[in-house]
PDB file of N, CA and C in Angstrom:
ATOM      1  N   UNK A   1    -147.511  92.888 -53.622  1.00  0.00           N
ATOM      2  CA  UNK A   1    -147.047  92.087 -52.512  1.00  0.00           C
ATOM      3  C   UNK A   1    -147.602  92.690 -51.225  1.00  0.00           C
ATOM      4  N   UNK A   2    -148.172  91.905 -50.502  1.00  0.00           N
ATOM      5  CA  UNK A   2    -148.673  92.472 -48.814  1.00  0.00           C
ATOM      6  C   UNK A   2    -147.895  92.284 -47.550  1.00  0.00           C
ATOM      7  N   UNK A   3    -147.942  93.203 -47.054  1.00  0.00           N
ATOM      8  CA  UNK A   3    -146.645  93.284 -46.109  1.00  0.00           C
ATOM      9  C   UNK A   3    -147.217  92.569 -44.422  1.00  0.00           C
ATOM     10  N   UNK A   4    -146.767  91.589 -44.377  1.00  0.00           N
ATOM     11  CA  UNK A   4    -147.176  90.780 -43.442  1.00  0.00           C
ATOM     12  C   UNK A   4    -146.226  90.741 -42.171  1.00  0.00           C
ATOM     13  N   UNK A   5    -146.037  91.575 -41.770  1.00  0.00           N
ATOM     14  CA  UNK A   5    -145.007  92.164 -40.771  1.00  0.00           C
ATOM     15  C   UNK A   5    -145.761  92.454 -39.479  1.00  0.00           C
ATOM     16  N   UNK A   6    -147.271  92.312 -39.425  1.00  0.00           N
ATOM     17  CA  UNK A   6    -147.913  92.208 -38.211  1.00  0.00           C
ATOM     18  C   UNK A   6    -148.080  91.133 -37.451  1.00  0.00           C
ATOM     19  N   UNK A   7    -147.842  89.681 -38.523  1.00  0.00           N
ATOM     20  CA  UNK A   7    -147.840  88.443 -38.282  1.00  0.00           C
ATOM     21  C   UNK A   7    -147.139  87.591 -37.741  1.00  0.00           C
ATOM     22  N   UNK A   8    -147.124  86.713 -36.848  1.00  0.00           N
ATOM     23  CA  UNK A   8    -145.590  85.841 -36.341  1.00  0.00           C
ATOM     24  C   UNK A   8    -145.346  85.220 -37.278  1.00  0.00           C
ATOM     25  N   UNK A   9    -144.270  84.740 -36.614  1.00  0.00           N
ATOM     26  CA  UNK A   9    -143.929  83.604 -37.658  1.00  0.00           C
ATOM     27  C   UNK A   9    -143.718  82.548 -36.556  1.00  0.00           C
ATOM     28  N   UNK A  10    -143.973  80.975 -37.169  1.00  0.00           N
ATOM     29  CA  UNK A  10    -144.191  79.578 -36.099  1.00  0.00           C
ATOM     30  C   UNK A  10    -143.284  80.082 -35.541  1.00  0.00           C
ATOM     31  N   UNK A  11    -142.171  80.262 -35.514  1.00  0.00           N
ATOM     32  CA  UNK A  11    -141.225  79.793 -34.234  1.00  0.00           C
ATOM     33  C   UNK A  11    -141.178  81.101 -33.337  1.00  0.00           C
ATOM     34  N   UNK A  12    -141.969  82.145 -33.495  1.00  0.00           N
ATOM     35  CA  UNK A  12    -142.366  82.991 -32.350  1.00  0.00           C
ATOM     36  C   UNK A  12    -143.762  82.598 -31.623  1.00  0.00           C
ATOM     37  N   UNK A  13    -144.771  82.052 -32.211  1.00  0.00           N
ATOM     38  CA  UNK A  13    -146.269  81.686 -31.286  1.00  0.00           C
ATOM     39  C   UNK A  13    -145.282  80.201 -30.558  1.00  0.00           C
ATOM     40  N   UNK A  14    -144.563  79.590 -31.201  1.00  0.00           N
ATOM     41  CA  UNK A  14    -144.158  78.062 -30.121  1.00  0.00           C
ATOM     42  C   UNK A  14    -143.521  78.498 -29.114  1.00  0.00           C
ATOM     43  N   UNK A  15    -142.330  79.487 -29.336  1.00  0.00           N
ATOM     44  CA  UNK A  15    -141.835  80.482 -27.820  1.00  0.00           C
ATOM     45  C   UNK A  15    -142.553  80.740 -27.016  1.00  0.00           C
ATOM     46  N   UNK A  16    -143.570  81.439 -27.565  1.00  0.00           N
ATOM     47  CA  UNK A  16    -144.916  81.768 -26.456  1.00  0.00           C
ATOM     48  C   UNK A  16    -145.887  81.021 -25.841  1.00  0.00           C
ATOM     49  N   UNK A  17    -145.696  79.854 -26.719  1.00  0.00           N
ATOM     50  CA  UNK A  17    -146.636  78.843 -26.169  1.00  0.00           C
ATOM     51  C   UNK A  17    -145.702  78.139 -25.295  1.00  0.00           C
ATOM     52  N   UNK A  18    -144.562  78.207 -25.340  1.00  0.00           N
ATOM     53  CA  UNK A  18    -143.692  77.073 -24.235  1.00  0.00           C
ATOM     54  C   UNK A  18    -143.787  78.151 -23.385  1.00  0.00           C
ATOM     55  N   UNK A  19    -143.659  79.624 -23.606  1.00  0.00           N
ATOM     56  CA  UNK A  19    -143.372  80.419 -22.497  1.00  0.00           C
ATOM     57  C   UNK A  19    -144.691  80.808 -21.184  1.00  0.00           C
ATOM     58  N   UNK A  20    -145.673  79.837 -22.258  1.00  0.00           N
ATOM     59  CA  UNK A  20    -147.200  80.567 -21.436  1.00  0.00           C
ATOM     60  C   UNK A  20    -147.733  81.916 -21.582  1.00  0.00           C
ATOM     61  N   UNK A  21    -147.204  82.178 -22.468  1.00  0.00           N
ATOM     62  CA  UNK A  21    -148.062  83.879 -23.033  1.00  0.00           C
ATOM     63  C   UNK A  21    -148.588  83.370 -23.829  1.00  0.00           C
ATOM     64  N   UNK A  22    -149.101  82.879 -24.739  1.00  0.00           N
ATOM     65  CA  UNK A  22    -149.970  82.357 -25.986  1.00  0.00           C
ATOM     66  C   UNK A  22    -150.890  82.977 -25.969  1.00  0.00           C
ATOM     67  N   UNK A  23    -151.335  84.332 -26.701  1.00  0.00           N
ATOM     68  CA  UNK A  23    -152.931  85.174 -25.932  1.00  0.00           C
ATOM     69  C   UNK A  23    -152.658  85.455 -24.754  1.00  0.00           C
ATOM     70  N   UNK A  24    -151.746  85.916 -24.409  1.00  0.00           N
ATOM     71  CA  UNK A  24    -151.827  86.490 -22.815  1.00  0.00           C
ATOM     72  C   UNK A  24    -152.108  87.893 -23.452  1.00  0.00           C
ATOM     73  N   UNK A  25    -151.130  88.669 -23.816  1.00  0.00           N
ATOM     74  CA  UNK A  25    -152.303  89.838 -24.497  1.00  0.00           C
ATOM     75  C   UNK A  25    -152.405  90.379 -25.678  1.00  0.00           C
ATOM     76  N   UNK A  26    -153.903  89.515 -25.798  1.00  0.00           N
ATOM     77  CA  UNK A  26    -154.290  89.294 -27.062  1.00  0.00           C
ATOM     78  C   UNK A  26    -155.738  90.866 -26.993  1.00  0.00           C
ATOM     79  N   UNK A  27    -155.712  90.448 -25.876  1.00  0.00           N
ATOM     80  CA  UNK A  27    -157.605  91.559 -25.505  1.00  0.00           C
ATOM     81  C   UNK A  27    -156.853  92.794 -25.305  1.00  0.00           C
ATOM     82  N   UNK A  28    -155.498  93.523 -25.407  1.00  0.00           N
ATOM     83  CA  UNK A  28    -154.755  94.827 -25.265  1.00  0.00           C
ATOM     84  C   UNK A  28    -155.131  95.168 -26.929  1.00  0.00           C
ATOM     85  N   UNK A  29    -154.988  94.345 -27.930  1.00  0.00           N
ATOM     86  CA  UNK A  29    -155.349  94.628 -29.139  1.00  0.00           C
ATOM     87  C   UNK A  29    -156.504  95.464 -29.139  1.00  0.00           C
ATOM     88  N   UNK A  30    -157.689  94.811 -29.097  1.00  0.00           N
ATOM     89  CA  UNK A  30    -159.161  95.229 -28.833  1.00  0.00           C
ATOM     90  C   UNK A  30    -159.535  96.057 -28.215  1.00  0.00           C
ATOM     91  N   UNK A  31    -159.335  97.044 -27.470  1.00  0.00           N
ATOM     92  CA  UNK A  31    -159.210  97.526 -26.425  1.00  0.00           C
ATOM     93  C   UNK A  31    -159.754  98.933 -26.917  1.00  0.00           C
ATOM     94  N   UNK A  32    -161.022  99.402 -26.933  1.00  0.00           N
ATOM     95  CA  UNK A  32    -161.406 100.532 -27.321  1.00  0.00           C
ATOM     96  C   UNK A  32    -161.730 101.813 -26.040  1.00  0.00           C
ATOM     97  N   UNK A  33    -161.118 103.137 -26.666  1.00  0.00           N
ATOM     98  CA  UNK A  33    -161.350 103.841 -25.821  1.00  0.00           C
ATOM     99  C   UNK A  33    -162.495 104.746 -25.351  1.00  0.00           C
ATOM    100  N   UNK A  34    -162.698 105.075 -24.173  1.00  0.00           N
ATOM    101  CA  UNK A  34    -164.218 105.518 -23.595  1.00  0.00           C
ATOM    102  C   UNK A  34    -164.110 106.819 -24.158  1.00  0.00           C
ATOM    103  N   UNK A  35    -163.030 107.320 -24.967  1.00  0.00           N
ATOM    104  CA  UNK A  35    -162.876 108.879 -24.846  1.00  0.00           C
ATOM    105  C   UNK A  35    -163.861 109.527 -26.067  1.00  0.00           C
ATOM    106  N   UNK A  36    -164.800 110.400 -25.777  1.00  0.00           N
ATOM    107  CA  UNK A  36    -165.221 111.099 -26.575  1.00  0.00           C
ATOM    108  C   UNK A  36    -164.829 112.504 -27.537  1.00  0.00           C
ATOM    109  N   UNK A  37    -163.660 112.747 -26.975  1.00  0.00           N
ATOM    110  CA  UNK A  37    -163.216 113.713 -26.782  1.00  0.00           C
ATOM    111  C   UNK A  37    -162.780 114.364 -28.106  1.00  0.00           C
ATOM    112  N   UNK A  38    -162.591 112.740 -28.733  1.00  0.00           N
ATOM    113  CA  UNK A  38    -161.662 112.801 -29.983  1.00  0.00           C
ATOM    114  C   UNK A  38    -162.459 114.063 -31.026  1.00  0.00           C
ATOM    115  N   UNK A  39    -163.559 113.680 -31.036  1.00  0.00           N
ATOM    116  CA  UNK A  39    -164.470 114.387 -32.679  1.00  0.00           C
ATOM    117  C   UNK A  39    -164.869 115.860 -31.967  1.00  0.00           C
ATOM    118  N   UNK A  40    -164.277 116.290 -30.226  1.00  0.00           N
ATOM    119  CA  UNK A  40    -164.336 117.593 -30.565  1.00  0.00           C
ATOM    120  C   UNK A  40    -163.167 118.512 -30.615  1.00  0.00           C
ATOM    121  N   UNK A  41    -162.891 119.973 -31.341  1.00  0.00           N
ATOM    122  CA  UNK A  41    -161.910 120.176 -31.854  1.00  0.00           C
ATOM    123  C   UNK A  41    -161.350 120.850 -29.836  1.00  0.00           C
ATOM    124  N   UNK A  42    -160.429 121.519 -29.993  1.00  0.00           N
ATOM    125  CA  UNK A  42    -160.068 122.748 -28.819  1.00  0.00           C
ATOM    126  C   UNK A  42    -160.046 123.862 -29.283  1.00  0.00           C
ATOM    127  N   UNK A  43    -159.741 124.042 -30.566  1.00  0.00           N
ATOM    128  CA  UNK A  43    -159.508 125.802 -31.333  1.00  0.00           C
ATOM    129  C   UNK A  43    -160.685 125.745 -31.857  1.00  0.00           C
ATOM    130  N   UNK A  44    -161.204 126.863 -32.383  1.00  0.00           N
ATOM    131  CA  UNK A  44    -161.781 127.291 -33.431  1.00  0.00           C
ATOM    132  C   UNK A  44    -160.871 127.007 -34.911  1.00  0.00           C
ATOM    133  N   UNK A  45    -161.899 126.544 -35.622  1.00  0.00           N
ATOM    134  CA  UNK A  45    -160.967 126.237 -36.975  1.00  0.00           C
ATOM    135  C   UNK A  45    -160.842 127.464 -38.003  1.00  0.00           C
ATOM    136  N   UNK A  46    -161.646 128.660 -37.859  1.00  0.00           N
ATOM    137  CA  UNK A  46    -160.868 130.427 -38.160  1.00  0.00           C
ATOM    138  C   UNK A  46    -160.139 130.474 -37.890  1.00  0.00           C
ATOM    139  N   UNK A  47    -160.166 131.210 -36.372  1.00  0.00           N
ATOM    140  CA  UNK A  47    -158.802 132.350 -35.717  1.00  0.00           C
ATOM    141  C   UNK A  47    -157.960 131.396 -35.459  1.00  0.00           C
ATOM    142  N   UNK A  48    -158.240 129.664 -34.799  1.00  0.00           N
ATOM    143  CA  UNK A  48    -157.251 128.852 -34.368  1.00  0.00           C
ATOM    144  C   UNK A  48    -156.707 129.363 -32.841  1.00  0.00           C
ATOM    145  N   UNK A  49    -157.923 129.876 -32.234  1.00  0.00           N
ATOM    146  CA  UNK A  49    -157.770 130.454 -30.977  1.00  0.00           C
ATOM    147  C   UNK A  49    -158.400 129.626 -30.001  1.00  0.00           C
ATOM    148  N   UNK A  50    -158.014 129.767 -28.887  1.00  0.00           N
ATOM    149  CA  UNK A  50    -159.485 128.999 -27.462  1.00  0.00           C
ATOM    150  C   UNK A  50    -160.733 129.539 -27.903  1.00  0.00           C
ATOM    151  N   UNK A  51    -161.594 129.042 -28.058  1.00  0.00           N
ATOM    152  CA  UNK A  51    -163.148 129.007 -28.133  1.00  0.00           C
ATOM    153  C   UNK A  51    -163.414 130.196 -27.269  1.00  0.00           C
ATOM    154  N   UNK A  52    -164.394 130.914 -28.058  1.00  0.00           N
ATOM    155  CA  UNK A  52    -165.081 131.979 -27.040  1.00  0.00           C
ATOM    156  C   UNK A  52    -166.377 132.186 -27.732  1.00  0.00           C
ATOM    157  N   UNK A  53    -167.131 131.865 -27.027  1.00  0.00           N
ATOM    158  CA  UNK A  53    -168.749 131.841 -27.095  1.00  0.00           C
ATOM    159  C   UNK A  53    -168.848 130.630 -28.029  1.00  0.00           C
ATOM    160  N   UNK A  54    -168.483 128.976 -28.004  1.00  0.00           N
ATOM    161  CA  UNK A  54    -168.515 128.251 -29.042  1.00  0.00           C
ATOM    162  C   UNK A  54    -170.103 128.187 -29.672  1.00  0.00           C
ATOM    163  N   UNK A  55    -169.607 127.900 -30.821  1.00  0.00           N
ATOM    164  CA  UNK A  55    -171.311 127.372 -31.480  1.00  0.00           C
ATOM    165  C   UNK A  55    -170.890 126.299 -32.492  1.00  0.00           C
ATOM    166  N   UNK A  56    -172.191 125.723 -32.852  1.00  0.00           N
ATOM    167  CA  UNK A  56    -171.658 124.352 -34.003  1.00  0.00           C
ATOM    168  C   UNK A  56    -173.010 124.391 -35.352  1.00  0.00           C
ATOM    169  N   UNK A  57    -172.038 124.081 -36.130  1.00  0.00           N
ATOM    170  CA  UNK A  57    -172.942 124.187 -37.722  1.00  0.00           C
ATOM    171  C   UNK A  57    -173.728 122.726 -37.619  1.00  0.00           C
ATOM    172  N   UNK A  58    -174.550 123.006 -38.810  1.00  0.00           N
ATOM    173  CA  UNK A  58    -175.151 121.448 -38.741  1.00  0.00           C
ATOM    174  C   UNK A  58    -174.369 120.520 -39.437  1.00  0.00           C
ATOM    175  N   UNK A  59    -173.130 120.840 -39.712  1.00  0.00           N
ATOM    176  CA  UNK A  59    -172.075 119.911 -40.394  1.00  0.00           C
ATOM    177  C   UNK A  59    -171.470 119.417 -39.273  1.00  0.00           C
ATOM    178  N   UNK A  60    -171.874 119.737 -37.910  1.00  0.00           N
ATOM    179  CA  UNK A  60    -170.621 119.351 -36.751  1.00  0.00           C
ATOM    180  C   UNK A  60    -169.388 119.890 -36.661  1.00  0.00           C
ATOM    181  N   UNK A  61    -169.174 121.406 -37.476  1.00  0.00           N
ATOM    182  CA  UNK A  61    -168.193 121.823 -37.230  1.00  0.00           C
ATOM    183  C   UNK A  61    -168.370 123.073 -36.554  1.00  0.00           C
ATOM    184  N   UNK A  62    -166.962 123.236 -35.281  1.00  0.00           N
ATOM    185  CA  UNK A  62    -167.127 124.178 -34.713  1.00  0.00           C
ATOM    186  C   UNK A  62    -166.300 125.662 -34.686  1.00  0.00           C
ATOM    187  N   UNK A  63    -166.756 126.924 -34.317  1.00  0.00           N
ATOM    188  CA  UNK A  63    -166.488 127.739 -34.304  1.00  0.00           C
ATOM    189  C   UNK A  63    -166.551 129.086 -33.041  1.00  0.00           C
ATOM    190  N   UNK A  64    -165.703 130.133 -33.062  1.00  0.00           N
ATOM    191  CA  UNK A  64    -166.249 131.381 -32.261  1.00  0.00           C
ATOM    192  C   UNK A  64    -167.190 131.456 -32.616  1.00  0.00           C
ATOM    193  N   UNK A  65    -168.150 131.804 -32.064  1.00  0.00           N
ATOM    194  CA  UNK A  65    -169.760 132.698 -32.494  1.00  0.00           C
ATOM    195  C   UNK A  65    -169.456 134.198 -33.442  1.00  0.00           C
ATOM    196  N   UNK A  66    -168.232 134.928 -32.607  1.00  0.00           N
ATOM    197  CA  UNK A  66    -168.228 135.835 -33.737  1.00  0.00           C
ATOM    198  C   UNK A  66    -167.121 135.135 -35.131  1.00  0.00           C
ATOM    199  N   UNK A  67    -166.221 134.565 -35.127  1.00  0.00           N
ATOM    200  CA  UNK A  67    -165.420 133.909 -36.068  1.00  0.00           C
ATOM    201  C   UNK A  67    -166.904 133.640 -36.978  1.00  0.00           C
ATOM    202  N   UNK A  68    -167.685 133.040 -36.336  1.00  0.00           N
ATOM    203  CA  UNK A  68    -168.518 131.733 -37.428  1.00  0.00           C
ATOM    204  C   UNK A  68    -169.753 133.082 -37.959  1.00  0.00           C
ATOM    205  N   UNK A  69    -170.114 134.153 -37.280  1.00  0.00           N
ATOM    206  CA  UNK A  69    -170.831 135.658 -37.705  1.00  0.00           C
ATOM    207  C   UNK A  69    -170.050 135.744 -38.988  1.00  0.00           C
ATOM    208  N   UNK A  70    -168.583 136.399 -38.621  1.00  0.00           N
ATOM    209  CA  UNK A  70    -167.811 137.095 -39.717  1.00  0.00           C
ATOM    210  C   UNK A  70    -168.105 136.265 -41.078  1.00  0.00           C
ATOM    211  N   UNK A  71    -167.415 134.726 -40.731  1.00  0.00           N
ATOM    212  CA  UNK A  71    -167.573 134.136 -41.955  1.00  0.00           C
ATOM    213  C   UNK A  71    -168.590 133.967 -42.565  1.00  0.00           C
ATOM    214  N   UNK A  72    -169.876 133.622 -42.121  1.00  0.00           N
ATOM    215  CA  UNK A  72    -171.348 134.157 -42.833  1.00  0.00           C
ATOM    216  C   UNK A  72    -171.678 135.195 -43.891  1.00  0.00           C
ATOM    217  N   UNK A  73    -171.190 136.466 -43.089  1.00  0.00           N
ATOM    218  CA  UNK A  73    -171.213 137.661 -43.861  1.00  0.00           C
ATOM    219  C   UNK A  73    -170.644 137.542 -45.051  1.00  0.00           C
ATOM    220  N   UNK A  74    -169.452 136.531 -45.267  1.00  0.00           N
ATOM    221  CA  UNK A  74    -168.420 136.657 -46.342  1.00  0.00           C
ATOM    222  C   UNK A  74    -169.303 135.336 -47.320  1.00  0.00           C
ATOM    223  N   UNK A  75    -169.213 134.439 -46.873  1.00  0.00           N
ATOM    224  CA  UNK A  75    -170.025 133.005 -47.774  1.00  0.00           C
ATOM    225  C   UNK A  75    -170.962 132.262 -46.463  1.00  0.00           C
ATOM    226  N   UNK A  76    -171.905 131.882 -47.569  1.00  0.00           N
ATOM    227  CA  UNK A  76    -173.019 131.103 -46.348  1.00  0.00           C
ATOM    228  C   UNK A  76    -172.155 129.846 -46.170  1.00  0.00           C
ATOM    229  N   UNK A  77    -171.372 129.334 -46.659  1.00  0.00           N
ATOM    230  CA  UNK A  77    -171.001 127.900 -46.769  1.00  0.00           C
ATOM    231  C   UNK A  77    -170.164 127.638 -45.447  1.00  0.00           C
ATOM    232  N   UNK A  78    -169.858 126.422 -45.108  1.00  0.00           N
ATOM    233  CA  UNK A  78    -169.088 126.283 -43.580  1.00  0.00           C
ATOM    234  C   UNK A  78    -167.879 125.947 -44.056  1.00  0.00           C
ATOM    235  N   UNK A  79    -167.469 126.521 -43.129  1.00  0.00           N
ATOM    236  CA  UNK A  79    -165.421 126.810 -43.762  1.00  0.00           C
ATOM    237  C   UNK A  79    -164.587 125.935 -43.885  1.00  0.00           C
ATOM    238  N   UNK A  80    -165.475 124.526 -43.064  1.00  0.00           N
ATOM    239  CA  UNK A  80    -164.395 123.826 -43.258  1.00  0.00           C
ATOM    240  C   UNK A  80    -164.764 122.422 -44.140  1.00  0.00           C
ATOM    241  N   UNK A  81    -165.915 122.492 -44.587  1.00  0.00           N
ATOM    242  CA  UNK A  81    -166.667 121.621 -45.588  1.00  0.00           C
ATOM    243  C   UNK A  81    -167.210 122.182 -46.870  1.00  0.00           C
ATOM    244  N   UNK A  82    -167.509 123.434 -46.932  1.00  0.00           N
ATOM    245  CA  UNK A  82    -168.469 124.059 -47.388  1.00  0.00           C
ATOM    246  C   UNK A  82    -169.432 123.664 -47.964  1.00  0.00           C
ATOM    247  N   UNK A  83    -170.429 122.956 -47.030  1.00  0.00           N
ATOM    248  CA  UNK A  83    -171.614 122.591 -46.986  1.00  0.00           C
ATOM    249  C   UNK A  83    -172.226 124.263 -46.539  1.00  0.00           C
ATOM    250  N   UNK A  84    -173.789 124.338 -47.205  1.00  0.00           N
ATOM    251  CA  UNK A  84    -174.780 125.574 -47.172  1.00  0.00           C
ATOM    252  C   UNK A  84    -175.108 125.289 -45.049  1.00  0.00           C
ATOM    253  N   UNK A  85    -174.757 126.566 -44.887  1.00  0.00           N
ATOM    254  CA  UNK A  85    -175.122 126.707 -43.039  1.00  0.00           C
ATOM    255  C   UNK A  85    -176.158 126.791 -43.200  1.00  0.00           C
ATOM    256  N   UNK A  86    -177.010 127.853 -43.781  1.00  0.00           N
ATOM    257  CA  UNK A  86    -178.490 128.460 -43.792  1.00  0.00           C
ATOM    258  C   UNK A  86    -178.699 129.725 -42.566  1.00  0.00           C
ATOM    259  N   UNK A  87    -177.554 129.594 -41.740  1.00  0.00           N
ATOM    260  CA  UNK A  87    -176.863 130.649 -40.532  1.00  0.00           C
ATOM    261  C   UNK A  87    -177.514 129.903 -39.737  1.00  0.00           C
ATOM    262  N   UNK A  88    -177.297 128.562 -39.472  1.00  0.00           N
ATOM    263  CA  UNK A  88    -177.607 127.746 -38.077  1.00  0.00           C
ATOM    264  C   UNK A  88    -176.447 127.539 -37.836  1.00  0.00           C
ATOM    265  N   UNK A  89    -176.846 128.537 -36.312  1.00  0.00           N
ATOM    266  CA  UNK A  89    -175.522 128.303 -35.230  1.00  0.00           C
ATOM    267  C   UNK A  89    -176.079 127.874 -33.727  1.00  0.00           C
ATOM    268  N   UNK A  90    -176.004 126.748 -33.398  1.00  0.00           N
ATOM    269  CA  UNK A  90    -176.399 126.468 -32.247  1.00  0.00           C
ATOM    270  C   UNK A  90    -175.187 126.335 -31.080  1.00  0.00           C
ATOM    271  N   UNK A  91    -175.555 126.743 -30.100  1.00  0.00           N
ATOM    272  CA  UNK A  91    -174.483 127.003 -28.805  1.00  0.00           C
ATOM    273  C   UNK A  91    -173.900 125.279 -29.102  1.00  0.00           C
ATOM    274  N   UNK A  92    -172.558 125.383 -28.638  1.00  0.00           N
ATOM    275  CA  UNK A  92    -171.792 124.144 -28.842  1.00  0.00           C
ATOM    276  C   UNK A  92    -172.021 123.593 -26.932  1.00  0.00           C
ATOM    277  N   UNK A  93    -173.202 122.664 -26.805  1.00  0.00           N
ATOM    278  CA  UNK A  93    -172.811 122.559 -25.292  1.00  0.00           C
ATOM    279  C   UNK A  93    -171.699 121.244 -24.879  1.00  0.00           C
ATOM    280  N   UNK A  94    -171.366 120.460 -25.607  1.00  0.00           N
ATOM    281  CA  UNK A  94    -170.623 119.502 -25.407  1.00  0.00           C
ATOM    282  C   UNK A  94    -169.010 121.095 -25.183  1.00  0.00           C
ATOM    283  N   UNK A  95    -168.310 121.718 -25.978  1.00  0.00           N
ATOM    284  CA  UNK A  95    -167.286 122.314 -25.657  1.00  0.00           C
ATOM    285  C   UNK A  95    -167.825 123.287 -24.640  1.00  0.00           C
ATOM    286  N   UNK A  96    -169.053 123.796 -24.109  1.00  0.00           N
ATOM    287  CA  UNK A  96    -169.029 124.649 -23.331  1.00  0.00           C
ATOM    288  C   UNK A  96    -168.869 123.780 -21.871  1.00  0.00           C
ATOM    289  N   UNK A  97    -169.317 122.450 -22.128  1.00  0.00           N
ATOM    290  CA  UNK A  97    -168.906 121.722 -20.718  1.00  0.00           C
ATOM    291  C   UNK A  97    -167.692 121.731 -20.141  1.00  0.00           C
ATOM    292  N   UNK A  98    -167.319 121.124 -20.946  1.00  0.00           N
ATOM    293  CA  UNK A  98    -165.690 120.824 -21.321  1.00  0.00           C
ATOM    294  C   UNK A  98    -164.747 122.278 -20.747  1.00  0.00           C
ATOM    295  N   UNK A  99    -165.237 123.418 -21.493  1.00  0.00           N
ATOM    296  CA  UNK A  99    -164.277 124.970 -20.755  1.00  0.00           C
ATOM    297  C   UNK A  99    -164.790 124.697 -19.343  1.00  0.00           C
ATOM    298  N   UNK A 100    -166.042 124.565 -18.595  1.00  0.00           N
ATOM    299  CA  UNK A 100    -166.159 124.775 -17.415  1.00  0.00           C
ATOM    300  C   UNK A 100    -165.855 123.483 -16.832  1.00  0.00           C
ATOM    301  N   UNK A 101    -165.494 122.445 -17.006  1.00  0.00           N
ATOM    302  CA  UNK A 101    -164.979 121.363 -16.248  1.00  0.00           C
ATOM    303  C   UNK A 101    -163.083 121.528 -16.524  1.00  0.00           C
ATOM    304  N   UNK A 102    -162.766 122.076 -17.401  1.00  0.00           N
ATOM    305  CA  UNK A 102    -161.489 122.623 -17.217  1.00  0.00           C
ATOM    306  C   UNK A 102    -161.144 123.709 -16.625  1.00  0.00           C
ATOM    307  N   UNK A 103    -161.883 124.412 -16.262  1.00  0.00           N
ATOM    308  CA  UNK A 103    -161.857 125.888 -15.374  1.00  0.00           C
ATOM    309  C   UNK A 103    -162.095 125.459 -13.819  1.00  0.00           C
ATOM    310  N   UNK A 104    -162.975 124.541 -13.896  1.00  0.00           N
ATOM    311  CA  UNK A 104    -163.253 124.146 -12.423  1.00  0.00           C
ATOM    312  C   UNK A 104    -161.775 123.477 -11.836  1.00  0.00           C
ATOM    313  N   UNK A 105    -161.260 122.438 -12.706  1.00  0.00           N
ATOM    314  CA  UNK A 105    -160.096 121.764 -12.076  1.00  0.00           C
ATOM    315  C   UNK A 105    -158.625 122.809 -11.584  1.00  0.00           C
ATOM    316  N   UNK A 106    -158.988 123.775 -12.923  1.00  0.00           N
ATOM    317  CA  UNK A 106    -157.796 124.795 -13.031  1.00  0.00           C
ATOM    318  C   UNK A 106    -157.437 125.359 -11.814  1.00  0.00           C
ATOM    319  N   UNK A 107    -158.070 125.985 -10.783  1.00  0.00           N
ATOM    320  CA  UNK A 107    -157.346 126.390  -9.620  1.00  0.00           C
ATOM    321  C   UNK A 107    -157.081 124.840  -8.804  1.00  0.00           C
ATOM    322  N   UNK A 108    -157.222 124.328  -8.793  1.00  0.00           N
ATOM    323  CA  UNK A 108    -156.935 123.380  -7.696  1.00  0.00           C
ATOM    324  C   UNK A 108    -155.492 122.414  -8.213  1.00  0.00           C
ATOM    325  N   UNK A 109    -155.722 122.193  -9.838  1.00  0.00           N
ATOM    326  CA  UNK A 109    -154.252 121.858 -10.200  1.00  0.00           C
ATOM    327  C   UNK A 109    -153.157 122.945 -10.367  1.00  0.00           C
ATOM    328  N   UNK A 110    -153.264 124.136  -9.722  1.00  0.00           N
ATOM    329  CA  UNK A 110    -152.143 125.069  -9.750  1.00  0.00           C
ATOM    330  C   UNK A 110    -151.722 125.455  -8.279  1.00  0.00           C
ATOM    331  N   UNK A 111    -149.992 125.261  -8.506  1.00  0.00           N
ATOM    332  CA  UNK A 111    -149.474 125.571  -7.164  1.00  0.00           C
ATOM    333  C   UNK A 111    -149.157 126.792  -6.807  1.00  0.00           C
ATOM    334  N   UNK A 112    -149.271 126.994  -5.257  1.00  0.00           N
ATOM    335  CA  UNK A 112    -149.609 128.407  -5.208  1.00  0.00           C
ATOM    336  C   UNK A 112    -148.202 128.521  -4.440  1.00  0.00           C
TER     337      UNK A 112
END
């Protein structure tokens, strides 16, 4: 059985249609967000700490530079897929923006 509980029923679209909302908001549905923000993490997925020196695998996952060292030493594989790294660690510049556009705002949103 499918649960159709997203759906009106007639005598709620005729309310709306006498009421003049009929699709009034219908485009709030649709409504996709500009945010990129989503697919990057804030911790490191090791220590589960603020990022320090970020870098990113070729799986797109990110890490400390030393967190993502240590774990190398232990298995080549990435920790959180374990897909083969090959020890490609490239500087993460999308999160290194991100710390310095949050560092920049940081004194000015704090009251003194």
């Amino acid at each position: 059985m499918h649960d159709r509980s997203d759906y009106k029923s007639g005598w709620q679209l005729e309310r709306e249609w006498q009421a003049k909302e009929y699709g009034a908001h219908e485009n709030d549905n649709f409504e996709i967000s500009d945010s990129d923000d989503d697919d990057i993490p804030f911790a490191c997925y090791i220590c589960r700490e603020k990022f320090c020196s970020p870098v990113v695998t070729k799986c797109k996952h990110y890490f400390c530079e030393a967190c993502a060292i240590k774990h190398y030493k232990k298995s080549k594989k990435c920790f959180v897929c374990e897909k083969n790294t090959g020890g490609i660690f490239n500087p993460a510049k999308e999160i290194i923006a991100k710390m310095k556009a949050a560092e920049a705002e940081g004194p000015e949103g704090e009251e003194s």
